[in-house]
C-alpha atoms as a PDB file:
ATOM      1  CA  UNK A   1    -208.045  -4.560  72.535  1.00  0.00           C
ATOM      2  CA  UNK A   2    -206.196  -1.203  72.578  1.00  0.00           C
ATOM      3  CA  UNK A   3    -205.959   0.843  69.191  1.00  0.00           C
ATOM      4  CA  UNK A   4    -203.062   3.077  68.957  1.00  0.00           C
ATOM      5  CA  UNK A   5    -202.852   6.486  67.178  1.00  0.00           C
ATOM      6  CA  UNK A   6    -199.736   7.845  65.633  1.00  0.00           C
ATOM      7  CA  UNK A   7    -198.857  10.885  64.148  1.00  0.00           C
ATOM      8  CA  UNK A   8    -200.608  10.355  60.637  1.00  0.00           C
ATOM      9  CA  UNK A   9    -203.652   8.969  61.640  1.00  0.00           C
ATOM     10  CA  UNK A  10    -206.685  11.413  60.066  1.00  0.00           C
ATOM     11  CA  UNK A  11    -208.723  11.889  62.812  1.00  0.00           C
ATOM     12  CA  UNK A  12    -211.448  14.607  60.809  1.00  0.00           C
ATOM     13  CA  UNK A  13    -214.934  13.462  61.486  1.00  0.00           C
ATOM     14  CA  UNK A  14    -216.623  11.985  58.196  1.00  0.00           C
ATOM     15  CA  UNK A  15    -218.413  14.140  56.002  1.00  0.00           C
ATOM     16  CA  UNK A  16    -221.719  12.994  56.958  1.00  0.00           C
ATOM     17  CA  UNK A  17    -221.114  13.350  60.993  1.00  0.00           C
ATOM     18  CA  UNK A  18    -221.238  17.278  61.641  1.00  0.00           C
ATOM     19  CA  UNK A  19    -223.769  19.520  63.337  1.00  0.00           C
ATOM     20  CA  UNK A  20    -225.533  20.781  60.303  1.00  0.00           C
ATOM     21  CA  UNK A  21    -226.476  17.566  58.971  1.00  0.00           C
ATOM     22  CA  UNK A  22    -227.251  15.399  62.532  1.00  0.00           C
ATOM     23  CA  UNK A  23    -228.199  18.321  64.722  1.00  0.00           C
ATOM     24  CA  UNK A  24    -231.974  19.971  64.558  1.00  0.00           C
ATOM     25  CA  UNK A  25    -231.272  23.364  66.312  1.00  0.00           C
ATOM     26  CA  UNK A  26    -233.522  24.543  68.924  1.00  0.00           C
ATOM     27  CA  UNK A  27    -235.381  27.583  68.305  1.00  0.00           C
ATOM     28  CA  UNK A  28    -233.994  30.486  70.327  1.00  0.00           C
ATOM     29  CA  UNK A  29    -236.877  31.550  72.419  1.00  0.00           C
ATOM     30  CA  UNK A  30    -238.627  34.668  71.508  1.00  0.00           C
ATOM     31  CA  UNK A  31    -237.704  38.237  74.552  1.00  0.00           C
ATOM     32  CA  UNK A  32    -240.469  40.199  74.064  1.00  0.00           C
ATOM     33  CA  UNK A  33    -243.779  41.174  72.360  1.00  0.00           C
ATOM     34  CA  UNK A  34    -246.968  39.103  71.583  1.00  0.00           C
ATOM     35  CA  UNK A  35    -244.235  35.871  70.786  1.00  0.00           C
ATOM     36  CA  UNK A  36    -242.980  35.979  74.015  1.00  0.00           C
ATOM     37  CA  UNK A  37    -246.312  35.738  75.737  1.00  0.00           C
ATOM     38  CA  UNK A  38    -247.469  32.925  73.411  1.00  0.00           C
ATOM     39  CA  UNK A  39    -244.016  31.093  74.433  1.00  0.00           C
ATOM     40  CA  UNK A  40    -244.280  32.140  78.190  1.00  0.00           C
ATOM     41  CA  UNK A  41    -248.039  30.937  78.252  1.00  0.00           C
ATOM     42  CA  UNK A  42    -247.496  27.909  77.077  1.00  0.00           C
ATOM     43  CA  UNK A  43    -244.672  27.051  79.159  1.00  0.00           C
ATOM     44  CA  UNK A  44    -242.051  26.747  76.191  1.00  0.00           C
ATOM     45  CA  UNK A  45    -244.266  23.668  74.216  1.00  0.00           C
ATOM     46  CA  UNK A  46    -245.135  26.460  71.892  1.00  0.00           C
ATOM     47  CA  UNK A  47    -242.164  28.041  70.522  1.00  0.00           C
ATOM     48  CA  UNK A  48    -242.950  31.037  67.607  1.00  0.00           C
ATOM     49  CA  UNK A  49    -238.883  31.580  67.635  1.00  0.00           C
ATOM     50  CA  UNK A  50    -237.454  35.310  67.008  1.00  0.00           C
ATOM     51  CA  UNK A  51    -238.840  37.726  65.058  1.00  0.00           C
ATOM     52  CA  UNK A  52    -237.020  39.485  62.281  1.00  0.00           C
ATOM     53  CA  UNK A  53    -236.463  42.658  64.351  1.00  0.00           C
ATOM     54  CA  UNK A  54    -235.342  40.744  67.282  1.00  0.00           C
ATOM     55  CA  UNK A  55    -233.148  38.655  64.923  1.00  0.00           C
ATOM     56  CA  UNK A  56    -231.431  41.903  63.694  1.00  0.00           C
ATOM     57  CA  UNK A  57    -231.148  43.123  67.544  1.00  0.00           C
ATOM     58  CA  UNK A  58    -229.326  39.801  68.023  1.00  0.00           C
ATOM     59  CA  UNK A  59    -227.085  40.151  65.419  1.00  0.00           C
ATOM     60  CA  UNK A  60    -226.052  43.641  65.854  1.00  0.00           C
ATOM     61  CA  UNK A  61    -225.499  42.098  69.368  1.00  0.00           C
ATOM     62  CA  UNK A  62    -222.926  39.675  68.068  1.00  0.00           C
ATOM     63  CA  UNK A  63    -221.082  42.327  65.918  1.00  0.00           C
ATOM     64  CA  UNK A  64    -220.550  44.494  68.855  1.00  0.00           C
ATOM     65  CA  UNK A  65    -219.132  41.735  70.738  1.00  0.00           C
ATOM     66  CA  UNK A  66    -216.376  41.078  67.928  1.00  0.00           C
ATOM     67  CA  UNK A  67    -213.156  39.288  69.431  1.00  0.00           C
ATOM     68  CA  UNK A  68    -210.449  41.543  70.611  1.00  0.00           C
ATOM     69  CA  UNK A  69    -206.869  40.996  70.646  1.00  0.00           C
ATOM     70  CA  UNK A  70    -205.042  43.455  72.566  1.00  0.00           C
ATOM     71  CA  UNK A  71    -206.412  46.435  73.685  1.00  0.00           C
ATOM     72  CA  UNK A  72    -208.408  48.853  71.024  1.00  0.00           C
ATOM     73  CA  UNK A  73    -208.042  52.977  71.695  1.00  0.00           C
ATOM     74  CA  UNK A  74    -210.495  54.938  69.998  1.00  0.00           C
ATOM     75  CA  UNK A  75    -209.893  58.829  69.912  1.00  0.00           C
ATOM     76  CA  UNK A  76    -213.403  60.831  70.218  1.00  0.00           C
ATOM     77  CA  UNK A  77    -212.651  64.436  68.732  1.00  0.00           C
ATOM     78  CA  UNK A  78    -214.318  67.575  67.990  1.00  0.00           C
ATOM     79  CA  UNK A  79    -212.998  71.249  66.907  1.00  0.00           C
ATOM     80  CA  UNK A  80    -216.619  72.621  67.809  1.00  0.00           C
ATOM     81  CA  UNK A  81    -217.262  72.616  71.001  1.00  0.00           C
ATOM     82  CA  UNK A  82    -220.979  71.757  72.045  1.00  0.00           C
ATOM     83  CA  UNK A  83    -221.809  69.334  69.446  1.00  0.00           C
ATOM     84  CA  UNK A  84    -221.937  66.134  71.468  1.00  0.00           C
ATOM     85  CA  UNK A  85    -218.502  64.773  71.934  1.00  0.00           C
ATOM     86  CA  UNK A  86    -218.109  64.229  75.458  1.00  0.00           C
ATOM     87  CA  UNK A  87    -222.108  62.330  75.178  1.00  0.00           C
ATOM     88  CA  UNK A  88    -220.836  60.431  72.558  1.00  0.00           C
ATOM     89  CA  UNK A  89    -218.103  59.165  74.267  1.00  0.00           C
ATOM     90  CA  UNK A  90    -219.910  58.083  77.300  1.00  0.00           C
ATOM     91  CA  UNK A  91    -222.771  56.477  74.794  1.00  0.00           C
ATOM     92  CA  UNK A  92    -220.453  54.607  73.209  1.00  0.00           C
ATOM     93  CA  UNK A  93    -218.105  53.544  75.356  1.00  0.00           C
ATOM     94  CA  UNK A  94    -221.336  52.311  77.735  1.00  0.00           C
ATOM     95  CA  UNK A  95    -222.861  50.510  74.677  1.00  0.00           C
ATOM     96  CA  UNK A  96    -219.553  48.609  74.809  1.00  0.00           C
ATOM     97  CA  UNK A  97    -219.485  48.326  78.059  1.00  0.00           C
ATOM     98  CA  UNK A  98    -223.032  46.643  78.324  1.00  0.00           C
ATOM     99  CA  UNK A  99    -222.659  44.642  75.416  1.00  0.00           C
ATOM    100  CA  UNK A 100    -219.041  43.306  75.942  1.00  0.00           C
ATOM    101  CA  UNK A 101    -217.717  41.401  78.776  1.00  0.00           C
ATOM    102  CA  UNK A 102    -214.062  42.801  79.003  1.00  0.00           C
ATOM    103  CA  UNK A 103    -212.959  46.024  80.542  1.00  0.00           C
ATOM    104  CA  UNK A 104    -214.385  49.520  78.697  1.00  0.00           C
ATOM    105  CA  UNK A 105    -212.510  52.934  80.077  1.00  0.00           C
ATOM    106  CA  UNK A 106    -212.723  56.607  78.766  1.00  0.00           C
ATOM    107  CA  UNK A 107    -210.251  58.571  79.989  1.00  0.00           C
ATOM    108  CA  UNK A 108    -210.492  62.740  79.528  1.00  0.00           C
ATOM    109  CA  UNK A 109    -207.705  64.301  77.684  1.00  0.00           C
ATOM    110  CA  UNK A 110    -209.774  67.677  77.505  1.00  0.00           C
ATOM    111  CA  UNK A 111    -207.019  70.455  78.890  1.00  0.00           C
ATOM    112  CA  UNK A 112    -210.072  72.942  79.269  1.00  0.00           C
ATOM    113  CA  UNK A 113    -211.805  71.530  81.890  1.00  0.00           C
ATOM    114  CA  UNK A 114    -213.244  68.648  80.353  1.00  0.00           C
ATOM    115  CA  UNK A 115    -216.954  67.069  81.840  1.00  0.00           C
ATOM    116  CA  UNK A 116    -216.469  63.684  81.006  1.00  0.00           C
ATOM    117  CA  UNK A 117    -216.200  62.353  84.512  1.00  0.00           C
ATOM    118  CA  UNK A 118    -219.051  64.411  85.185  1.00  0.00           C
ATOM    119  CA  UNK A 119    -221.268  63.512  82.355  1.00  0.00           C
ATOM    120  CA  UNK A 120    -220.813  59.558  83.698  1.00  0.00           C
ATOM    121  CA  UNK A 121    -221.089  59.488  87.331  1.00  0.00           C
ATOM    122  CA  UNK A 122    -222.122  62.059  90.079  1.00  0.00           C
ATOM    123  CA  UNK A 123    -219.003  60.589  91.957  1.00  0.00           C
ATOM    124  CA  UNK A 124    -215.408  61.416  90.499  1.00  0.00           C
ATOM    125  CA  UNK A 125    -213.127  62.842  92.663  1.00  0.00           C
ATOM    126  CA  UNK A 126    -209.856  61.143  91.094  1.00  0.00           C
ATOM    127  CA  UNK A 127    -208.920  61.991  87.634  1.00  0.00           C
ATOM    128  CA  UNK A 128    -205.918  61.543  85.681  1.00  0.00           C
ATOM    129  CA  UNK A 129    -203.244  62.984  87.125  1.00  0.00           C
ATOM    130  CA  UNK A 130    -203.719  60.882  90.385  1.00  0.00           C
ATOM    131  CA  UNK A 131    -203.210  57.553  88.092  1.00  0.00           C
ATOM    132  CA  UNK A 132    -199.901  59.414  87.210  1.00  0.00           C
ATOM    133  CA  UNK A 133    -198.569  59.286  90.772  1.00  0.00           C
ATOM    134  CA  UNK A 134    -199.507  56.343  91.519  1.00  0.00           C
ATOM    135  CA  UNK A 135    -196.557  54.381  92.966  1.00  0.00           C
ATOM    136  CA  UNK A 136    -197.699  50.958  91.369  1.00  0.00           C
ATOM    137  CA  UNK A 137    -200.264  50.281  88.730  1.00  0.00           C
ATOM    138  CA  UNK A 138    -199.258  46.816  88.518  1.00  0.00           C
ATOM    139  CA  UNK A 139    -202.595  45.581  89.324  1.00  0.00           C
ATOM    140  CA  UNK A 140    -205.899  46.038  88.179  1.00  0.00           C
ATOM    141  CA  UNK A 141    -207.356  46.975  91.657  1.00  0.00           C
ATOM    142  CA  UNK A 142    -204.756  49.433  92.262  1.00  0.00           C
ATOM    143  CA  UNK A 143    -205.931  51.294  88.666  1.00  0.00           C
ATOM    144  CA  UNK A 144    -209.116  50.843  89.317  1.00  0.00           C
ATOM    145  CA  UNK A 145    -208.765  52.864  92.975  1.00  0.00           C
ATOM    146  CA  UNK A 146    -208.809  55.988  90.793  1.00  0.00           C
ATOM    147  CA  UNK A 147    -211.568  55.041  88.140  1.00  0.00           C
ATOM    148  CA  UNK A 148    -215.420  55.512  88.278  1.00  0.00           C
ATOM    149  CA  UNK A 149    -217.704  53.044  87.167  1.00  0.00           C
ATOM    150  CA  UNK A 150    -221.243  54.149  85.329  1.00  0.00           C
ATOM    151  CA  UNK A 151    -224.217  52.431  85.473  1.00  0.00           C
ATOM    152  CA  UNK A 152    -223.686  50.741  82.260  1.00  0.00           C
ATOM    153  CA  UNK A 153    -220.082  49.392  83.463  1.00  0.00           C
ATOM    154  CA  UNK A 154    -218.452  52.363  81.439  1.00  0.00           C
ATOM    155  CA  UNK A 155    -214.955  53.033  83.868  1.00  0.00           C
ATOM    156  CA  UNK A 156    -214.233  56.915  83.845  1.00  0.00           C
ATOM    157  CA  UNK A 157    -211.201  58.903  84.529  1.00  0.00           C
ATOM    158  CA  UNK A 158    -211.742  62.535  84.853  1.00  0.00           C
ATOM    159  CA  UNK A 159    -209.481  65.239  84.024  1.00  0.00           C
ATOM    160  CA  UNK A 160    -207.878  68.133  86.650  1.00  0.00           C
ATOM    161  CA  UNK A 161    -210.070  70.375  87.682  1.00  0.00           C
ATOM    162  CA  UNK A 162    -207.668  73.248  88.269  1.00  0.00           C
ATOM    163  CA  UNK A 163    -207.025  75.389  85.098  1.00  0.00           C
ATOM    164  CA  UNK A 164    -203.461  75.532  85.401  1.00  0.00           C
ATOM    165  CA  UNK A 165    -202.889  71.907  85.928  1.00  0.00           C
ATOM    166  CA  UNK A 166    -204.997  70.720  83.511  1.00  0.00           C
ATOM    167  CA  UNK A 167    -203.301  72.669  80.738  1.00  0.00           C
ATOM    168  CA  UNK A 168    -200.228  71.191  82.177  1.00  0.00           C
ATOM    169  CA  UNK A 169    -201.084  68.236  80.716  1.00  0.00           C
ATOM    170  CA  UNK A 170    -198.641  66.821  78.346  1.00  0.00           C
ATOM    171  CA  UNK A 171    -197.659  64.518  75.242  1.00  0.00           C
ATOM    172  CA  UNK A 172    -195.679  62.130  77.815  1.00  0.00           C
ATOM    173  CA  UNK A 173    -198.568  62.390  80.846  1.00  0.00           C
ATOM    174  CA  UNK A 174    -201.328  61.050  78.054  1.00  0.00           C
ATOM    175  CA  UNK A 175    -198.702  58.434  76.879  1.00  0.00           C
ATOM    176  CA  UNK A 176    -197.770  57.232  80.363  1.00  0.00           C
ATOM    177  CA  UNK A 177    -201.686  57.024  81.098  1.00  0.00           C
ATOM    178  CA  UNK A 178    -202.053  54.411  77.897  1.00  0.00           C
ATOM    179  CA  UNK A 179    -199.141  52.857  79.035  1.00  0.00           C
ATOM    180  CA  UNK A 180    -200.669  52.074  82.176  1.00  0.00           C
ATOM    181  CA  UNK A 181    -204.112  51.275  80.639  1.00  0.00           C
ATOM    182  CA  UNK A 182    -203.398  49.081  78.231  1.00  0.00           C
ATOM    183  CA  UNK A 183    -201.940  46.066  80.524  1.00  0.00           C
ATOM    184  CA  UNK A 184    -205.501  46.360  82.433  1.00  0.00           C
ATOM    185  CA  UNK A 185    -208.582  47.750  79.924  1.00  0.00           C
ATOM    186  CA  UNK A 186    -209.664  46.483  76.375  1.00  0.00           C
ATOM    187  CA  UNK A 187    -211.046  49.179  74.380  1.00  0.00           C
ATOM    188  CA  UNK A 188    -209.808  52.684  75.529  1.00  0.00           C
ATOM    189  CA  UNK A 189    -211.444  55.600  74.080  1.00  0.00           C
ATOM    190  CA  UNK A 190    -210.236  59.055  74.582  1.00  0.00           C
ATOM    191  CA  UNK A 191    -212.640  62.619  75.142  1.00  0.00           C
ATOM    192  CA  UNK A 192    -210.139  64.625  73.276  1.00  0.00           C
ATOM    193  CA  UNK A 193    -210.445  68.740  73.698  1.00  0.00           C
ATOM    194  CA  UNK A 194    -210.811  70.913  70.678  1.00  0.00           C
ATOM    195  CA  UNK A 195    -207.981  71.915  69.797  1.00  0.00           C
ATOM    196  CA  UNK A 196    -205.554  69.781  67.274  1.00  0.00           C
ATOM    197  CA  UNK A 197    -202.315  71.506  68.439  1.00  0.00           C
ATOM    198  CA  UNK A 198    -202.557  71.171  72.134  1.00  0.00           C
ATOM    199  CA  UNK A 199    -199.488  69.159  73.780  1.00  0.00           C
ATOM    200  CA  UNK A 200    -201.460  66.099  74.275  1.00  0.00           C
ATOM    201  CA  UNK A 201    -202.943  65.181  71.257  1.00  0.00           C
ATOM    202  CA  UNK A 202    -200.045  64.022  69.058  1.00  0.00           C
ATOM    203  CA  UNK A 203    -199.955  61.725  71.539  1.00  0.00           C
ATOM    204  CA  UNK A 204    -203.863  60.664  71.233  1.00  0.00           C
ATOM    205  CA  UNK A 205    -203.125  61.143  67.236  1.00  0.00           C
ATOM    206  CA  UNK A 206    -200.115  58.276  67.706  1.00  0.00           C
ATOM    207  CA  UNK A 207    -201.822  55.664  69.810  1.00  0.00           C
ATOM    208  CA  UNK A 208    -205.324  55.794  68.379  1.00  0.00           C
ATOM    209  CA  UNK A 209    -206.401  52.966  66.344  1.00  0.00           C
ATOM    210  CA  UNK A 210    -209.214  54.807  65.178  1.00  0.00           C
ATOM    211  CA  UNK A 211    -211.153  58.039  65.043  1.00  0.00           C
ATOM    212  CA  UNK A 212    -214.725  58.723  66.074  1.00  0.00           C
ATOM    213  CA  UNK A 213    -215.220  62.128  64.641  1.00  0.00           C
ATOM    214  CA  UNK A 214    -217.921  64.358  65.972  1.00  0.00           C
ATOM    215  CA  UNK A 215    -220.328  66.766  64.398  1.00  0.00           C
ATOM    216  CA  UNK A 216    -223.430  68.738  64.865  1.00  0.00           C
ATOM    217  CA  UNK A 217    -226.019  68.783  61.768  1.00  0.00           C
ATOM    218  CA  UNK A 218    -225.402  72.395  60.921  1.00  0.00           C
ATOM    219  CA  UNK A 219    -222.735  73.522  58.363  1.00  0.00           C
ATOM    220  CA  UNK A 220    -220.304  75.214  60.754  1.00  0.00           C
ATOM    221  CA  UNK A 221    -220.211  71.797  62.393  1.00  0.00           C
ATOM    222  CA  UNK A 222    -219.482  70.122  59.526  1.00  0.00           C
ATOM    223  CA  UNK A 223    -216.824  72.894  58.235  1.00  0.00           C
ATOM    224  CA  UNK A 224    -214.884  72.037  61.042  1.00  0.00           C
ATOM    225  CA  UNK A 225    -215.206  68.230  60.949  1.00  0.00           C
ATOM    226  CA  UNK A 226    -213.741  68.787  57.324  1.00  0.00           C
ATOM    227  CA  UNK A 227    -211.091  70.929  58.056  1.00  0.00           C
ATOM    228  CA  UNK A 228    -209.999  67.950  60.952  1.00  0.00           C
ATOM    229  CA  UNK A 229    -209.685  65.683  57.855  1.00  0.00           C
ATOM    230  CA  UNK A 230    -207.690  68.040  56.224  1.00  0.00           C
ATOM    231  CA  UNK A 231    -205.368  68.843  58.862  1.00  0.00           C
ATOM    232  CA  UNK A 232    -204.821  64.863  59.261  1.00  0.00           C
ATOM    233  CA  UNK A 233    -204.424  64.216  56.007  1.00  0.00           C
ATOM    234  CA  UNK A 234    -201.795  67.014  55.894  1.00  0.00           C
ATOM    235  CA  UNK A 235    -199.778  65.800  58.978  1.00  0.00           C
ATOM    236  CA  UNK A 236    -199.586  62.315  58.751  1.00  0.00           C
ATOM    237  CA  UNK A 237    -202.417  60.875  59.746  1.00  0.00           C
ATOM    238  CA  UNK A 238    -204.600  59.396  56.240  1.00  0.00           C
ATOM    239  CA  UNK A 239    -204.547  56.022  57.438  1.00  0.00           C
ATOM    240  CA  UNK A 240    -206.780  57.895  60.538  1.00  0.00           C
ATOM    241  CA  UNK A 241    -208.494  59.975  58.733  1.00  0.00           C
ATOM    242  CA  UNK A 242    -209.407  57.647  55.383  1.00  0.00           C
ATOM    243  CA  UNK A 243    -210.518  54.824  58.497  1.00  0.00           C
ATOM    244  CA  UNK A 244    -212.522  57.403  61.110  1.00  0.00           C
ATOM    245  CA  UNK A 245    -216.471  56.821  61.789  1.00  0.00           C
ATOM    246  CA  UNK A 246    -218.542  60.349  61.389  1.00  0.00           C
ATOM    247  CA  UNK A 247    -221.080  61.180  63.963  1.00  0.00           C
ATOM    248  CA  UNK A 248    -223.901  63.861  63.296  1.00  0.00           C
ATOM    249  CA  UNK A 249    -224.898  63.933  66.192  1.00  0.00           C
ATOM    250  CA  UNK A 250    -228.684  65.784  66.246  1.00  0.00           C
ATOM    251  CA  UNK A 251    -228.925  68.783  69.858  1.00  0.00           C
ATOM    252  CA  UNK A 252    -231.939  70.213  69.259  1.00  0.00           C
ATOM    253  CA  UNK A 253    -235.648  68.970  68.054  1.00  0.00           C
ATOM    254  CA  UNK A 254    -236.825  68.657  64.533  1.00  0.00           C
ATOM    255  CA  UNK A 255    -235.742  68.666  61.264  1.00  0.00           C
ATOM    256  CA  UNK A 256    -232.115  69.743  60.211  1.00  0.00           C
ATOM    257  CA  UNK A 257    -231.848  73.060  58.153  1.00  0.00           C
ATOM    258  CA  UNK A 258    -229.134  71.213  56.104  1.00  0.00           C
ATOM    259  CA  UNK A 259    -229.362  68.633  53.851  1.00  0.00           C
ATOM    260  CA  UNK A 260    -228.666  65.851  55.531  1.00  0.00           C
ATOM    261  CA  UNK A 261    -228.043  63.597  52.318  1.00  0.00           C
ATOM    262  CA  UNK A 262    -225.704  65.366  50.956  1.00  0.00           C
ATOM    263  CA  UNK A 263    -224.127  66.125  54.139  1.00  0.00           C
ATOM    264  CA  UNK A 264    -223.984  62.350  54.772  1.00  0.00           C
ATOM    265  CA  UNK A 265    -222.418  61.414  51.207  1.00  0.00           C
ATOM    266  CA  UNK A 266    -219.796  64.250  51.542  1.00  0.00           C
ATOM    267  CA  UNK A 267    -218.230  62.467  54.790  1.00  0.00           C
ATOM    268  CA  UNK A 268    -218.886  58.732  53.218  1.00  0.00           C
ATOM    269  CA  UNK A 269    -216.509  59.413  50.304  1.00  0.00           C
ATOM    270  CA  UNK A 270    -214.233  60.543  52.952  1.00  0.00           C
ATOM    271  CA  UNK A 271    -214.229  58.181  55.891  1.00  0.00           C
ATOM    272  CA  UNK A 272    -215.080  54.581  56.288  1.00  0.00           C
ATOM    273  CA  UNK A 273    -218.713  55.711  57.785  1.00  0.00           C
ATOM    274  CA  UNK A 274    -220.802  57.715  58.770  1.00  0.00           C
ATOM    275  CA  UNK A 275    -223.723  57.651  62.018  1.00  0.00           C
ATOM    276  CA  UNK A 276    -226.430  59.935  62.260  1.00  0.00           C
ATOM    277  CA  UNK A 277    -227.639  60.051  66.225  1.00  0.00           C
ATOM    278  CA  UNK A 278    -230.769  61.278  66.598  1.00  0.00           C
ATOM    279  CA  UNK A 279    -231.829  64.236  69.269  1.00  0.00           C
ATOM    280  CA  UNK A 280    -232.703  62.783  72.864  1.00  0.00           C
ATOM    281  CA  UNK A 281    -234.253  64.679  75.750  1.00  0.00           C
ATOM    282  CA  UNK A 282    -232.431  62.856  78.467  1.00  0.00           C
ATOM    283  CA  UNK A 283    -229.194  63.391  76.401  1.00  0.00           C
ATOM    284  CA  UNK A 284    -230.173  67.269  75.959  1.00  0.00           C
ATOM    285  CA  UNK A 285    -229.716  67.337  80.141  1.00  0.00           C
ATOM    286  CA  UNK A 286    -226.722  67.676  80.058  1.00  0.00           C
ATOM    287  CA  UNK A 287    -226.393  65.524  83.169  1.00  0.00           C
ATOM    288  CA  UNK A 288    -225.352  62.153  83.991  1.00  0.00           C
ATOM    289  CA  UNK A 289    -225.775  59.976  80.976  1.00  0.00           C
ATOM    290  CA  UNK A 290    -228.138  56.952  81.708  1.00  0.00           C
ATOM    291  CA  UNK A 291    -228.000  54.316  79.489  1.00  0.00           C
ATOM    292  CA  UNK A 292    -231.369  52.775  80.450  1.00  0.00           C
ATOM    293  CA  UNK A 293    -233.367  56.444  80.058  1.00  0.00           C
ATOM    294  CA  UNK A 294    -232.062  57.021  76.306  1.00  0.00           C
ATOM    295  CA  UNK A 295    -235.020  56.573  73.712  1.00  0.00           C
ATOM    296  CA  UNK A 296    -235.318  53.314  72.067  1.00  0.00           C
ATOM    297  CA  UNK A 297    -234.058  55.235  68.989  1.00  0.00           C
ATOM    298  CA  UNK A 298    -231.164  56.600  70.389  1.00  0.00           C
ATOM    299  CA  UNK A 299    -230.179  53.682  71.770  1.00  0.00           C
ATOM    300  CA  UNK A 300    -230.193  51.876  68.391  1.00  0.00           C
ATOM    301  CA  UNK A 301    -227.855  54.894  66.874  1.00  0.00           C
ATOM    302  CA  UNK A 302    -225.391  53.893  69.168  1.00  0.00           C
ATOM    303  CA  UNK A 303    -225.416  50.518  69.028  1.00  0.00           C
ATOM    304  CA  UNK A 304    -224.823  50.647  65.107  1.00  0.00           C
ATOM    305  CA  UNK A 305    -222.361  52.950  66.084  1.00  0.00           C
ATOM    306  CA  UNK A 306    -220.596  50.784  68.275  1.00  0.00           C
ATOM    307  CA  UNK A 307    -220.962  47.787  65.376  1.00  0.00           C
ATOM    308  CA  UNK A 308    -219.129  49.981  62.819  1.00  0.00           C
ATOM    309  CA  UNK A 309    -215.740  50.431  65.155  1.00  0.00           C
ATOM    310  CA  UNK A 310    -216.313  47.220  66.495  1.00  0.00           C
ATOM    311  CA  UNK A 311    -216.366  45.785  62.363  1.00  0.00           C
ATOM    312  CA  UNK A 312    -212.566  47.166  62.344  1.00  0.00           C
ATOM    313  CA  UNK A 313    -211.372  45.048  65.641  1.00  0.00           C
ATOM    314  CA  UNK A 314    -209.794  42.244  63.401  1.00  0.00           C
ATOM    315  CA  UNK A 315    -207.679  44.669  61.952  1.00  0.00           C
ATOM    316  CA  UNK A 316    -204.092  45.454  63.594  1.00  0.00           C
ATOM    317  CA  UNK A 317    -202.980  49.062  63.110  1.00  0.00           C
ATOM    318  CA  UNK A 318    -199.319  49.454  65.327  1.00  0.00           C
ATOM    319  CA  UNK A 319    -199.381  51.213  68.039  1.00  0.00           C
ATOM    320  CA  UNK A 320    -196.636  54.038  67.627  1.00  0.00           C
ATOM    321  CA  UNK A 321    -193.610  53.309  70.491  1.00  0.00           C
ATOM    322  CA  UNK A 322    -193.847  53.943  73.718  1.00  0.00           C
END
């Protein structure tokens, strides 16, 4: 006998017959420490499940993975100069890169000779105005031609590494580089230069759907970080500035001479949070970033980091037109 269906038939499952009453979950095994062993030893029959701290790992995990619709650009800026900006933008765009399975790019908008593509990979010969010329983009492979992969996945596009031409570098050149970007890469984040009145960044300042702003744990640091708030505030940009992530971002050993609490609660009442990064020796190189030689601590920093943007991927800010 055949039983037909039409349009107003409820097919919802009865309240009894779903997976939290009928199913008894299985026990993610345990990745490391004395659990794992016990698991491993026994060949799975003894199963201690995840501890607390690898339960939080997992979850943090999870955040950074968020769902993404669109692509997400992320505008990493500074108006000091040497207080981790470029690192930070390689750290977190590889965090993302790692975590996520979509396609993670930082591009260098620095018009003073900008280390980004340095900073990533020992290899980088293309940088952005190559892309530019480019007779067809169409295609991921073609855009990819002129990008540098890190270790961590992290795709870098360097900046010009003659003076003249890099300065050159305008509004419509960092527009036309999104534009290009956008069909092919997920989360974009941009090493801005230091300067809020150069040609290019009204064009960062437009397309950005959010702001990682970068400072040192020292007050001239955090004088200027202010002062960037102001300025947005005062040109159009609140919605950036009220939704931007602070970074205090630690270069040397030790304790801070500032007070770091009330350092931190000045920029919370401002922004929508605020990371503290703590002082690495590999980061302190000043070489090629490597994901896998950053202290366990460090490591963590970022991946919080990454959690907070990540937190605001549900929301849709327009993109201005392009």
């Amino acid at each position: 006998m055949t039983t037909f269906f039409d349009a107003t038939t409820d097919l919802t499952p009865p309240t009894g017959l779903d997976q939290s009453n009928l199913v008894d979950p299985v026990k993610a095994p345990p990745k490391q420490g004395w659990r794992k062993l016990v698991h491993s030893a026994s060949r799975g029959r003894i199963n201690p499940g995840r501890s607390r701290a690898q339960a939080e790992r997992d979850e943090l995990i999870d955040a950074i993975r968020a769902p993404l619709r669109g692509d997400y650009r992320i505008a990493v800026m500074s108006l000091k100069g040497g207080v981790g900006k470029t690192t930070t933008t390689i750290a977190l765009g590889g965090v993302f890169a790692e975590t996520r399975g979509d396609r993670v790019i930082a591009i260098d908008a620095n018009p003073d000779l900008g280390t980004l593509a340095q900073r990533a990979t020992a290899n980088s010969p293309a940088t952005i105005r190559d892309l530019l010329l480019a007779q067809d983009t169409s295609r991921y492979p073609q855009v990819r031609a002129f990008t540098n992969q890190a270790s961590s996945r992290l795709e870098v596009i360097g900046s010009e590494r003659d003076p003249a031409v890099s300065e050159a570098f305008s509004e419509l050149d960092y527009r036309k580089a999104i534009d290009i970007l956008q069909h092919h890469y997920n989360v974009i984040l941009t090493d801005c230069g230091t300067g809020l009145m150069h040609s290019a960044m009204a064009g960062v300042l437009d397309l950005a759907n959010a702001l990682v702003l970068v400072t040192s744990p020292a007050l001239d640091g955090a004088q200027s970080a202010a002062a960037t708030l102001d300025w947005l505030s005062l040109h159009g940009y609140d919605q950036l500035a009220s939704n931007a992530v602070v970074v205090i971002s630690a270069g040397a050993p030790g304790k801070p001479t500032i007070d770091m609490e009330r350092l931190t609660e000045h920029f919370a009442a401002r922004t929508r949070a605020v990371h503290a990064i703590p002082y690495d020796r590999h980061l302190a190189e000043g070489a090629v970033v490597d994901m896998d030689r950053l202290a366990p601590d460090t490591l963590r920093a970022y991946q919080q980091l990454a959690a907070t943007v990540a937190a605001d991927f549900g929301s849709w800010h327009r993109h201005a037109v392009m």
